[in-house]
Protein backbone atom coordinates (compact mmCIF):
# COMPACT_ATOMS: atom_id res chain seq x y z
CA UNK A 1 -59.47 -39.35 -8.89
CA UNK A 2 -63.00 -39.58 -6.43
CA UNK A 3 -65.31 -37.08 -7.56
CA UNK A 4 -64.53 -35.31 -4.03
CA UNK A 5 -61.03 -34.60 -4.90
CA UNK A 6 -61.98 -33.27 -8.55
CA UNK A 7 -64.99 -30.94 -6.97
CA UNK A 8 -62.17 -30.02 -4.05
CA UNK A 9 -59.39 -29.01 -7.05
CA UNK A 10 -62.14 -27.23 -8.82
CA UNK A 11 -63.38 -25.24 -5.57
CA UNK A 12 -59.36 -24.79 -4.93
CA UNK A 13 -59.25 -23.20 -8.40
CA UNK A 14 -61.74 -21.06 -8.89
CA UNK A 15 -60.78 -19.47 -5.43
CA UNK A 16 -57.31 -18.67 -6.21
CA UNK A 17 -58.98 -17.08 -9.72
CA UNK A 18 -61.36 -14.89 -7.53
CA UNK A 19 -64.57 -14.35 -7.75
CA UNK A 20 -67.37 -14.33 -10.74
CA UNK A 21 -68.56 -11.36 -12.77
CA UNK A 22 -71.44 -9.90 -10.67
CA UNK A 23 -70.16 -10.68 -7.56
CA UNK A 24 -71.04 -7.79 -4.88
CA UNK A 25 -67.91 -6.30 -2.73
CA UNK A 26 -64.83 -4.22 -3.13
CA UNK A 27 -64.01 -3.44 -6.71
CA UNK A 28 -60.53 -2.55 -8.26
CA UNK A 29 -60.56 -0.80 -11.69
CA UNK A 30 -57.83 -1.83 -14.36
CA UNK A 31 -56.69 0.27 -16.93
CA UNK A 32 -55.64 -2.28 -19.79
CA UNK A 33 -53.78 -1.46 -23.09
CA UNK A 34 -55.04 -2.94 -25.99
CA UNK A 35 -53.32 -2.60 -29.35
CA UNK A 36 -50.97 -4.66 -31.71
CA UNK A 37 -48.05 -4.68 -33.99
CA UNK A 38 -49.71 -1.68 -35.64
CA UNK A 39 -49.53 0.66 -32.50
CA UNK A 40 -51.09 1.07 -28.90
CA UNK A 41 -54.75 1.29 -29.52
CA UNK A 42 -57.69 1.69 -27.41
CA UNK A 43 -57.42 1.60 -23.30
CA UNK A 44 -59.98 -0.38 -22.14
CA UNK A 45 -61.41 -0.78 -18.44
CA UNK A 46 -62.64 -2.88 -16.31
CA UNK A 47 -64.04 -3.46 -12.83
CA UNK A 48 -62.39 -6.22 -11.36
CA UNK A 49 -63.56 -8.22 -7.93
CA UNK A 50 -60.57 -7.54 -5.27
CA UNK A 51 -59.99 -10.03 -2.43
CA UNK A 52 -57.05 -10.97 -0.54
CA UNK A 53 -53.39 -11.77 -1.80
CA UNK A 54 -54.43 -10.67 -5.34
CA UNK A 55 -51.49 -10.47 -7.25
CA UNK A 56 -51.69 -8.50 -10.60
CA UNK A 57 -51.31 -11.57 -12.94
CA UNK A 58 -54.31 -12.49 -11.25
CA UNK A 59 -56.27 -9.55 -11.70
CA UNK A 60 -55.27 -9.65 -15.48
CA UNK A 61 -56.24 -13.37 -15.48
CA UNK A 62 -59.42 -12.54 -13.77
CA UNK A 63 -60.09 -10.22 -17.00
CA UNK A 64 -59.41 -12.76 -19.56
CA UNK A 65 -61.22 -15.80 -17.73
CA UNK A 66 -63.93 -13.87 -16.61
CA UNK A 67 -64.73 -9.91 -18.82
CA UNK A 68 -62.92 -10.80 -22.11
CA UNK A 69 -61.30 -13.57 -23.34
CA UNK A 70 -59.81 -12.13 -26.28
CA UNK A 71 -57.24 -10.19 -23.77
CA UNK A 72 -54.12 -11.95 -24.90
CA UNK A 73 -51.13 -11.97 -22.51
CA UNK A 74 -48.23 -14.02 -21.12
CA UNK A 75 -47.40 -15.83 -18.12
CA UNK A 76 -45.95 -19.37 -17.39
CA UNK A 77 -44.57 -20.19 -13.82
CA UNK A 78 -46.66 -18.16 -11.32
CA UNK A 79 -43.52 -17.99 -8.95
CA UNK A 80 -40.80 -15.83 -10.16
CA UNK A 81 -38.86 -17.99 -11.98
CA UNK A 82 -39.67 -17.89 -15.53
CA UNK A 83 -39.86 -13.69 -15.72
CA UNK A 84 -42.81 -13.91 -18.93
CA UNK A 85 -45.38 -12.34 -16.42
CA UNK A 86 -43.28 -9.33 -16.47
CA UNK A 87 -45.66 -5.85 -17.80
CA UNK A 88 -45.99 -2.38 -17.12
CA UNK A 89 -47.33 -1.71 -14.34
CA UNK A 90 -48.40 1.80 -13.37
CA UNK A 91 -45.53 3.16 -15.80
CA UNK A 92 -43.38 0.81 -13.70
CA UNK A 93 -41.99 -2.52 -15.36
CA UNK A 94 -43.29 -5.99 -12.76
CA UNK A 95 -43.24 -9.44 -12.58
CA UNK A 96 -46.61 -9.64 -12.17
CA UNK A 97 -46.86 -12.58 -10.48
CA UNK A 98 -45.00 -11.58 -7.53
CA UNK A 99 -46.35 -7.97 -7.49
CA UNK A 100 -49.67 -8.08 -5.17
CA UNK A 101 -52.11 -5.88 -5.93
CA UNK A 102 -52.13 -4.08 -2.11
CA UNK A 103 -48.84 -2.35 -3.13
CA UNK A 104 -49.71 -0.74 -6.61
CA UNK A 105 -53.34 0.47 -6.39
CA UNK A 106 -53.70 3.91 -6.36
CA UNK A 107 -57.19 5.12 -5.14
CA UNK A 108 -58.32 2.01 -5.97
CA UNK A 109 -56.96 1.89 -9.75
CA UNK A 110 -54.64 0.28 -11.57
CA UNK A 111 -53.34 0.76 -15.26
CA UNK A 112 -51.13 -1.92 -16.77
CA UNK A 113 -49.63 -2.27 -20.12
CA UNK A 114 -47.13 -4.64 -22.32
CA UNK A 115 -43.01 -4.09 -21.77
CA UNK A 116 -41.95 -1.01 -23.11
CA UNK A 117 -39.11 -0.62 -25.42
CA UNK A 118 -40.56 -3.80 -27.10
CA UNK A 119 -43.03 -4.26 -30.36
CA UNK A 120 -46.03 -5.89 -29.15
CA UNK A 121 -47.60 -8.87 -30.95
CA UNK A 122 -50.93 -8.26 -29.08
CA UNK A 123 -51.75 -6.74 -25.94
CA UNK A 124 -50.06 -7.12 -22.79
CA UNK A 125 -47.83 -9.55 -24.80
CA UNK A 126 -44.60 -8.24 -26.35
CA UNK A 127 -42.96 -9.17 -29.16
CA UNK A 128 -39.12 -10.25 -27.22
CA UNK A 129 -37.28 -11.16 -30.80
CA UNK A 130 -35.70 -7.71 -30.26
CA UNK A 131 -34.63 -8.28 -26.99
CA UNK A 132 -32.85 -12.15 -27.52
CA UNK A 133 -31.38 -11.13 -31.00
CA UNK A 134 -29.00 -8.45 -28.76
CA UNK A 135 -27.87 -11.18 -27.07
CA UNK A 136 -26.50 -12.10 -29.85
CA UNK A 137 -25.13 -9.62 -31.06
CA UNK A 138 -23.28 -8.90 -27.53
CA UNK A 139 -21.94 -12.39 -27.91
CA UNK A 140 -23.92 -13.07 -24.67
CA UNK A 141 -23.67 -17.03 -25.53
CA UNK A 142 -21.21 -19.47 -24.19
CA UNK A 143 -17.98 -20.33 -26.24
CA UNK A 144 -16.94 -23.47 -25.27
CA UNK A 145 -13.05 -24.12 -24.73
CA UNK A 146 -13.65 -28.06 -24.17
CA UNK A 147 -16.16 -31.20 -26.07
CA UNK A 148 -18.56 -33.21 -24.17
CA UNK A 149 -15.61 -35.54 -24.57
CA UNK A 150 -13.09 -34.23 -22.07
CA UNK A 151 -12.74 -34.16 -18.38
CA UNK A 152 -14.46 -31.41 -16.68
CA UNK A 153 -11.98 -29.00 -15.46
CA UNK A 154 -12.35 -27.73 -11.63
CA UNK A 155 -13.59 -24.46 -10.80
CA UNK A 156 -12.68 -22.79 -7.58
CA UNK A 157 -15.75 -21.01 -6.52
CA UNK A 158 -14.28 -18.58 -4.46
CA UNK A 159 -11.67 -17.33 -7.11
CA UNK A 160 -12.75 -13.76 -8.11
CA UNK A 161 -13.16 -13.82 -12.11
CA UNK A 162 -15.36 -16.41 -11.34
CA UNK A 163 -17.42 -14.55 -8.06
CA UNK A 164 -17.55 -11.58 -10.72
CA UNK A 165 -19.50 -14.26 -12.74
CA UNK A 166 -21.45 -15.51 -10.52
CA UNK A 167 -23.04 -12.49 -9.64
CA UNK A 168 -25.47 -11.86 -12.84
CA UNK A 169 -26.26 -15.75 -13.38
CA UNK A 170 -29.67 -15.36 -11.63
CA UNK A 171 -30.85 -13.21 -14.78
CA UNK A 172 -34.12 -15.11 -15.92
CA UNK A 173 -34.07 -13.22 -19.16
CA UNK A 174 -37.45 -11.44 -18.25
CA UNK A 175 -36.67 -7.83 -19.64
CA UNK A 176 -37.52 -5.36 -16.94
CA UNK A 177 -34.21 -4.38 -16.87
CA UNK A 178 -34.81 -3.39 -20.87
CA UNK A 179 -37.77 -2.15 -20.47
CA UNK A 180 -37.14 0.40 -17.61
CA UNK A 181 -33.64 1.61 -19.66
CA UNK A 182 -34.19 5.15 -20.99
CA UNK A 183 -31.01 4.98 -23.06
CA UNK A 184 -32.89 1.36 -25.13
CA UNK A 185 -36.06 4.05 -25.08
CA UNK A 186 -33.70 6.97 -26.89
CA UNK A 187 -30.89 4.14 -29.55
CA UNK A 188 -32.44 1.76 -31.11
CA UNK A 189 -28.83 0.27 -31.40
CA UNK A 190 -28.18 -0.24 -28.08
CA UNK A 191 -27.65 -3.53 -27.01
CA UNK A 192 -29.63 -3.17 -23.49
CA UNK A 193 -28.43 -3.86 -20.08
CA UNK A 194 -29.22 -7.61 -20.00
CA UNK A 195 -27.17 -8.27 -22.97
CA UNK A 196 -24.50 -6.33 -21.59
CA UNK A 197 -24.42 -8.23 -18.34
CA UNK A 198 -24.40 -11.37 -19.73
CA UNK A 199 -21.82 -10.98 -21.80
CA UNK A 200 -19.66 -9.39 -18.72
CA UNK A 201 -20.67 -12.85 -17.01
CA UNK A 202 -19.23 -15.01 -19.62
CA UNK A 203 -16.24 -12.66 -20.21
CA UNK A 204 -15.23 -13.63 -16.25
CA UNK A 205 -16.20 -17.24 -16.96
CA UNK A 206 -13.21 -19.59 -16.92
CA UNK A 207 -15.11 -22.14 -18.88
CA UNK A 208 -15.89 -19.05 -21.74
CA UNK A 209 -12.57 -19.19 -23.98
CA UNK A 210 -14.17 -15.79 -26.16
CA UNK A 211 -12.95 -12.86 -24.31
CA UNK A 212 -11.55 -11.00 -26.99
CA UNK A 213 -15.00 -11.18 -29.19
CA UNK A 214 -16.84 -10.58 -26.36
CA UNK A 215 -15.19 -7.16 -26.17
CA UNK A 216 -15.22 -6.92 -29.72
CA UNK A 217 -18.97 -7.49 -30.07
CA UNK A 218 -19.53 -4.41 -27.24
CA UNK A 219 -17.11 -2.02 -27.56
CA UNK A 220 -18.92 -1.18 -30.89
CA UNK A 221 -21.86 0.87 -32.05
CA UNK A 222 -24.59 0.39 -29.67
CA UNK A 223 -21.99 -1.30 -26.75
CA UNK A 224 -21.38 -0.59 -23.72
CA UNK A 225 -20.28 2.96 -24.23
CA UNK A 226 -23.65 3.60 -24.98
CA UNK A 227 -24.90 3.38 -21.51
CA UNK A 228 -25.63 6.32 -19.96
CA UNK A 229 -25.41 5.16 -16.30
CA UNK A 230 -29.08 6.20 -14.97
CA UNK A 231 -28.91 2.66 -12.66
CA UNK A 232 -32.89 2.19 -14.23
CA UNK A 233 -31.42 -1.60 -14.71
CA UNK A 234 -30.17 -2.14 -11.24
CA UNK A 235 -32.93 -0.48 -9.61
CA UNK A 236 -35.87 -2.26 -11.42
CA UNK A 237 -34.45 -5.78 -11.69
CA UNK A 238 -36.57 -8.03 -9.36
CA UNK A 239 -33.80 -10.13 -9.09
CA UNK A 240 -31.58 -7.52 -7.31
CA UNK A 241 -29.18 -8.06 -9.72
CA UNK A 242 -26.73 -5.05 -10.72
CA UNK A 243 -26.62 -4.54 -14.19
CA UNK A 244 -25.00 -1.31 -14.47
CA UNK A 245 -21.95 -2.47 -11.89
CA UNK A 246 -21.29 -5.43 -15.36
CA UNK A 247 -21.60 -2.81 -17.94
CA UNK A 248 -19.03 -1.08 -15.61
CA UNK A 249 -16.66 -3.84 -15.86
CA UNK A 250 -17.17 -3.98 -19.76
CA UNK A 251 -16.27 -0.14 -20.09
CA UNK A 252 -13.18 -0.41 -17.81
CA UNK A 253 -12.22 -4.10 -19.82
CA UNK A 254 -12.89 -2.56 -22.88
CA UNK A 255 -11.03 0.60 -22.36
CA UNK A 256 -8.04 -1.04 -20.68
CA UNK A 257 -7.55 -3.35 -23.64
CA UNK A 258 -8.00 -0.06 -25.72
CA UNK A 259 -4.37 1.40 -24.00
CA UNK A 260 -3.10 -2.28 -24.18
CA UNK A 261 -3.19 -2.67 -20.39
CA UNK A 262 -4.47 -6.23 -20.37
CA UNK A 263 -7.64 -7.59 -18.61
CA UNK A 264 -9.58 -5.47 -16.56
């Protein structure tokens, strides 16, 4: 690479990260929370250079490259497809990478914060055992009813177990949905609206040959009874996705089985 191109992808970068500390113009102030495993702790602020197309993750980057490296936080794609960005965001879970700063800032301010609903390791970083281990537990993993070794069977897209399916098999696994539930804020035990939907995908998936302990593993303490339906889930996901229409599904499929009616 000339040294032209490597002093162009360095000018390239340290645009998109914004300006430097001391730079004079419009200011946005960010309301971080620090803490740990131990608790929220301190809430620490900081004036941060605004400019144009600022997304959050960039103003939190800006803090960490730029104010204090010791911020610890988590991001990977940049594009909305990986869902680690995701944070509280004014009280409101984001992605945010794809959540510009124009559409948040209030008076000029900003506060964000880790996922609620989670532990936090450190940070804006939380801890998401919690969160994958109810998968789990909802069965929310593929049971396969063929080997590597046998012909793949054909699936007719348009059938409708398998446009029921379809419908939640955009979720990136990025927790907003968890995070804005109140009902995973009030039971500890409750297995969470991604779990739930998941498991309501693979119950309609031909290919899935566990119905039965799917319904087993969310019919119980903590299932899909649980759910209050406040819609936090549908209304929050940045996916559009409809979480609380699947844990529908799992109530009526559970419930039908219940009075031996068959599949829902």
């Amino acid at each position: 690479m000339s040294r032209a191109m490597v002093a162009a992808s360095t000018s390239q970068r340290r645009e998109k990260r914004g300006p430097k500390v001391g730079t004079t113009g419009p200011q946005i102030t960010v309301t971080v929370q620090r803490g740990g495993p131990e608790g929220p702790g301190r809430k620490q602020q900081f004036q941060v250079p605004a400019y144009d197309n600022q997304t959050v993750l960039d103003v939190v980057s800006w803090i960490q490259q730029n104010a204090d490296p010791t911020l610890t936080y988590r991001f990977a794609c940049r594009v909305g497809m990986c869902g680690s960005c995701a944070m509280m965001v004014n009280g409101v879970p984001r992605w945010t990478c794809r959540t510009h700063v124009s559409k948040v800032l209030q008076d000029g301010a900003m506060e964000v914060a880790p996922l609620r609903n989670l532990p936090v390791i450190k940070d804006l970083a939380a801890d998401m055992d919690t969160f994958f281990d109810k998968w789990v537990s909802a069965e929310a993993v593929h049971h396969p009813t063929a080997s590597r070794d046998d012909p793949i069977a054909p699936i007719d897209p348009e059938a409708p177990e398998r446009v029921t399916a379809s419908a939640g098999i955009e979720c990136i696994n990025c927790a907003v949905c968890y995070a804005a539930c109140d009902t995973v804020a009030n039971n500890p035990d409750y297995l969470g609206p991604a779990a739930l939907q998941r498991a309501w995908t693979l119950y309609n998936d031909a290919k899935d040959g566990a119905q039965d302990t799917i319904l087993d593993a969310v019919s119980g303490k903590g299932g899909c009874h649980s759910c209050h339906s406040m819609g936090s889930c549908t209304a929050y996901c940045p996916n559009e996705l409809d979480p609380l229409s699947a844990i529908a599904g799992l109530k009526r499929a559970t419930t039908r089985r219940f009075f031996g009616k068959g599949r829902a």
